[in-house]
Protein backbone atom coordinates (compact mmCIF):
# COMPACT_ATOMS: atom_id res chain seq x y z
CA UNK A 1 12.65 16.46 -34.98
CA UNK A 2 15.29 13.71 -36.07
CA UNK A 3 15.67 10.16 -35.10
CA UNK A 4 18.99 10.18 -33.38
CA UNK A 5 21.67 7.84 -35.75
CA UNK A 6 21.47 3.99 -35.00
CA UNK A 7 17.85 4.42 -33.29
CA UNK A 8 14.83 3.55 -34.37
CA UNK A 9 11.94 5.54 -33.95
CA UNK A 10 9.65 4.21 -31.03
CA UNK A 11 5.89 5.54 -31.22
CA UNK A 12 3.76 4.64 -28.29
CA UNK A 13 4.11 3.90 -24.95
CA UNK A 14 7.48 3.80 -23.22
CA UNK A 15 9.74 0.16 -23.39
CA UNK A 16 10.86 -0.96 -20.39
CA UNK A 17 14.03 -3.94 -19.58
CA UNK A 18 12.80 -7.00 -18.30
CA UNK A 19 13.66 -6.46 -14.60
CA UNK A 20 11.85 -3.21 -14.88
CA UNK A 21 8.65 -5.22 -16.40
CA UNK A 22 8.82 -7.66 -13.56
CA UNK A 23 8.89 -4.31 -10.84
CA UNK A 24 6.03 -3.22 -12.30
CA UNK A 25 4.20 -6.65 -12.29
CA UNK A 26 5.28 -7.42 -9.03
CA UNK A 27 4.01 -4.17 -7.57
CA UNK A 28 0.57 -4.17 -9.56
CA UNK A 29 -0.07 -7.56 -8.09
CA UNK A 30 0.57 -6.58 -4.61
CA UNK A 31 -2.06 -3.88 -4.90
CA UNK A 32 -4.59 -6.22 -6.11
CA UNK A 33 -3.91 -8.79 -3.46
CA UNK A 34 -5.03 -6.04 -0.89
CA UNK A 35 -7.54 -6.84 1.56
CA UNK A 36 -11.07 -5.81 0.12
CA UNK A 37 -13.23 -7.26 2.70
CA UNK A 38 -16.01 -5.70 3.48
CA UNK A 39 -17.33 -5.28 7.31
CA UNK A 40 -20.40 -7.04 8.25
CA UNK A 41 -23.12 -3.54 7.80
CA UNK A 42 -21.51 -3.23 4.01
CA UNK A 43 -22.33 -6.70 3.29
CA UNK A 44 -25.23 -6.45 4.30
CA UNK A 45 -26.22 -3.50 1.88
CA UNK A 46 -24.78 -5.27 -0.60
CA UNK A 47 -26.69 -8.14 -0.16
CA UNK A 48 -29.95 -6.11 -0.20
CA UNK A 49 -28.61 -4.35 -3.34
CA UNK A 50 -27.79 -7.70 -5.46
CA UNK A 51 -31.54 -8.97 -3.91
CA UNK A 52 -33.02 -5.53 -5.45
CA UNK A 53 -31.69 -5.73 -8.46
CA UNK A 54 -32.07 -9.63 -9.25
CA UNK A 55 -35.81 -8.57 -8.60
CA UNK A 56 -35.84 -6.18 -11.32
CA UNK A 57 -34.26 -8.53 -13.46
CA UNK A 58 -36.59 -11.16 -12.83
CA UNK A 59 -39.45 -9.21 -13.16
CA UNK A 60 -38.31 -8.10 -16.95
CA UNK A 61 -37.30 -11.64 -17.75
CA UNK A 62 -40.23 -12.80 -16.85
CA UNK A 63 -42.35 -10.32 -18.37
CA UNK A 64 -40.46 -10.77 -21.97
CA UNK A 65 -43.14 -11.48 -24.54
CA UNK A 66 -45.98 -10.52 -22.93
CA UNK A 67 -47.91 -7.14 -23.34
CA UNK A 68 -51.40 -6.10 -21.45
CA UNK A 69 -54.46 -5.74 -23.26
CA UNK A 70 -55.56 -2.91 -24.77
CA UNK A 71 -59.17 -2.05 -25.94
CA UNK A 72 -62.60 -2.90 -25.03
CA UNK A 73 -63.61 -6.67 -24.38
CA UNK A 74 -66.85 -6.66 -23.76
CA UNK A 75 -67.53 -10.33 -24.40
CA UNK A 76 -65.63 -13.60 -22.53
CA UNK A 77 -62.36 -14.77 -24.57
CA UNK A 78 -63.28 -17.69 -26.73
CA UNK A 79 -59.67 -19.15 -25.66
CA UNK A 80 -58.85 -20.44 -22.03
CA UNK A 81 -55.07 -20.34 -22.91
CA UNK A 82 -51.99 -17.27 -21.53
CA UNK A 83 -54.21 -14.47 -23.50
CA UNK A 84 -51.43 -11.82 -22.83
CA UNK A 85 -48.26 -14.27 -24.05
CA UNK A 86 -45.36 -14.51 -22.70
CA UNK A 87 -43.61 -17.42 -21.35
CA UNK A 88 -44.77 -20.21 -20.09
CA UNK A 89 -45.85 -20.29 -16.30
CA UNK A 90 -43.40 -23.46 -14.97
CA UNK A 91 -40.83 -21.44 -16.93
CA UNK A 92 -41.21 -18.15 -15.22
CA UNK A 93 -40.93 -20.29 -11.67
CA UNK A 94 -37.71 -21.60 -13.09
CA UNK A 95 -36.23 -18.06 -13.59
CA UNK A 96 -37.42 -17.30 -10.25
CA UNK A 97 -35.53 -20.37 -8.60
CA UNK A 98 -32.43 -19.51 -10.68
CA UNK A 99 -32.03 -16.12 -9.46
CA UNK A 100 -33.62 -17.21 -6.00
CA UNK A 101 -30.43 -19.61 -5.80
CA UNK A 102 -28.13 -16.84 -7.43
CA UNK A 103 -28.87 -14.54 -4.85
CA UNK A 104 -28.82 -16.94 -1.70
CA UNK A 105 -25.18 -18.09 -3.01
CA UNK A 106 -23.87 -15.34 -3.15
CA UNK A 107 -25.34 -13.82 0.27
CA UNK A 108 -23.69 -16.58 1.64
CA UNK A 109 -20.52 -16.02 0.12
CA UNK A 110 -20.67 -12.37 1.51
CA UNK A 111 -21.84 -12.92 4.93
CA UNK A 112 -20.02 -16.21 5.75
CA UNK A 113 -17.68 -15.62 8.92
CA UNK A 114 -14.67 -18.15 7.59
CA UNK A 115 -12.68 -14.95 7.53
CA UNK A 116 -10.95 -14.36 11.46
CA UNK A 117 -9.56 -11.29 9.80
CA UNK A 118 -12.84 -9.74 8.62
CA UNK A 119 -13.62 -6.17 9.77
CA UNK A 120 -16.21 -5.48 12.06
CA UNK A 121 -18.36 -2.77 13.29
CA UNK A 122 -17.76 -0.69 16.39
């Protein structure tokens, strides 16, 4: 196939004008401005879902380091210090509060009732 005389070859997706570019901007923000809310039994499953898996999370976190022991120990540990490693202990509560304070934020932010509009159940 030959370029047509006086055009340039154009590989990709299609050019559009400017006005056309705006239409197409305009529309795609209109259908992300949509109302997503979700009613209050959704939220609520969402809010157990984000607490389920910020357990998880914390529980590998804080598990990151250390390993349990293997073998026979027939005889008392000479040292009185974290045998199986790991972090320390007041830093394990600290990534407990974090995601504690993670997750209460953001049930809040999903079950607040500021919304008048907000779905609810039948």
């Amino acid at each position: 196939m030959q370029p047509v005389r006086g055009c340039t070859p154009h590989f990709g997706p299609p050019r559009g004008t400017e006005t056309e570019l705006l239409i197409l901007h305009g529309a795609w923000k209109n259908q992300t401005v949509q109302d997503r809310s979700l009613n209050h039994s959704q939220a609520i499953i969402v809010v157990i879902g984000l607490g389920l898996a910020l357990y998880v999370l914390g529980d590998w976190l804080t598990t990151l380091g250390s390993y349990s022991p293997t073998g026979w120990t027939g005889y008392a540990p000479l040292s009185t210090g974290d045998v199986f490693g790991g972090f320390h202990p007041w830093l394990r509560l600290i990534i407990w509060l974090l995601l504690i304070a993670v997750w209460v934020r953001s049930s809040t932010a999903l079950l607040s009732t500021k919304d008048l509009d907000r779905h609810h159940d039948s």
